[in-house]
Protein backbone atom coordinates (compact mmCIF):
# COMPACT_ATOMS: atom_id res chain seq x y z
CA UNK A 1 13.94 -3.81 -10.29
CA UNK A 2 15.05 -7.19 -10.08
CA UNK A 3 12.23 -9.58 -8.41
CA UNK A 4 12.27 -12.76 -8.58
CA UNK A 5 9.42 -13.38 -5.57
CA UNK A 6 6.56 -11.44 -4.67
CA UNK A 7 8.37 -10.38 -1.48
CA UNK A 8 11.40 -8.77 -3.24
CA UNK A 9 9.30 -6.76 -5.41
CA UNK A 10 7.88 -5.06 -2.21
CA UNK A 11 11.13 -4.90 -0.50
CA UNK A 12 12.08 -2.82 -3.60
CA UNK A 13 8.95 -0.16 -3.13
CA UNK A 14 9.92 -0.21 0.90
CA UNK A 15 10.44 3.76 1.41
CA UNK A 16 8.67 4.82 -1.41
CA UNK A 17 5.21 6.15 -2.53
CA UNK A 18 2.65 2.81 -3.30
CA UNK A 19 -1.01 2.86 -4.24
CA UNK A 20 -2.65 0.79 -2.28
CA UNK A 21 -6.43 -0.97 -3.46
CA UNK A 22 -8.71 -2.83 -1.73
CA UNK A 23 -11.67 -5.15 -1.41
CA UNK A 24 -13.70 -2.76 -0.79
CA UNK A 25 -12.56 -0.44 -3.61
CA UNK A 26 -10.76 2.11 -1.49
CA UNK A 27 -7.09 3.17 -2.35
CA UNK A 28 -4.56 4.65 -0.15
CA UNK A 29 -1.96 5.94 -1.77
CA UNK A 30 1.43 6.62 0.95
CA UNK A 31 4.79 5.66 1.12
CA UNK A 32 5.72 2.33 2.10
CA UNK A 33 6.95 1.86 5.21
CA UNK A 34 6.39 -2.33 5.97
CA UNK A 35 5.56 -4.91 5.70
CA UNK A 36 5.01 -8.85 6.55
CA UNK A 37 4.81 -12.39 5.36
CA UNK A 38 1.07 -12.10 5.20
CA UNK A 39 1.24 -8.29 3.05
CA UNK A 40 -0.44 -6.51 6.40
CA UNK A 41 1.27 -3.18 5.19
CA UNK A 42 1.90 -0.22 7.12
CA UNK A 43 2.16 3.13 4.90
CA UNK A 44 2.93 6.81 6.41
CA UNK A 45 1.66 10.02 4.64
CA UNK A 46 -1.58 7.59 3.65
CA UNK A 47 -4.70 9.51 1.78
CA UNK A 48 -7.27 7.63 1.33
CA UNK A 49 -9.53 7.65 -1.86
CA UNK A 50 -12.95 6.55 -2.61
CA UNK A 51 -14.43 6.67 -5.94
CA UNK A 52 -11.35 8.03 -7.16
CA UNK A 53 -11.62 10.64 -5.35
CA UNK A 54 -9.10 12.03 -2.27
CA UNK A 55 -11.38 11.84 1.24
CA UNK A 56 -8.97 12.21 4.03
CA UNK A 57 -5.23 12.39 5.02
CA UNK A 58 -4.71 9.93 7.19
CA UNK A 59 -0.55 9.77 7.94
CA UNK A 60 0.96 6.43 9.11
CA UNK A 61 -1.84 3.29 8.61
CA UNK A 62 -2.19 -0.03 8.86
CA UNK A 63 -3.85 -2.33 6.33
CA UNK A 64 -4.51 -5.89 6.75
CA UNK A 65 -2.86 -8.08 4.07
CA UNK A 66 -6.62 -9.76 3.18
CA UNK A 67 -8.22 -6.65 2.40
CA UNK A 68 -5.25 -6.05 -0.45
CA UNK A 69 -5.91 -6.73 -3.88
CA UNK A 70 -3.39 -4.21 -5.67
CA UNK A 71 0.07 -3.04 -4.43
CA UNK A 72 1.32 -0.85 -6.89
CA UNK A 73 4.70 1.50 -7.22
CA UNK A 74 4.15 4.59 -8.28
């Protein structure tokens, strides 16, 4: 992957499967569908995880950019 801004390394994980952390320590893990100049991220096939552990499926969400800490490719 060749990123040179923060941007282009999530335009490279567009379409594929992300993990997702939060503020509040949950994780959604889905596939990345997009995404905007403030990281507000929509993902389809989302589960959500708390604790580490897999809570719900939850399909196509949408997370607000502020509550991101961690967007990573998996």
């Amino acid at each position: 992957m060749d990123a040179t801004r923060p941007l282009d390394a999530l335009n490279a994980a567009r379409n594929k499967r992300v993990m997702v952390e939060l503020k509040n320590q949950r994780r959604y893990d889905g596939t990345l569908i997009a995404f905007d100049i403030h990281i507000n991220t929509v993902l389809s096939d989302a589960e959500e995880f708390v604790d580490g552990e897999m809570k719900r499926k939850l399909g196509t969400v949408f997370i607000r950019g502020d509550t991101i800490t961690i967007i990573s490719p998996q």
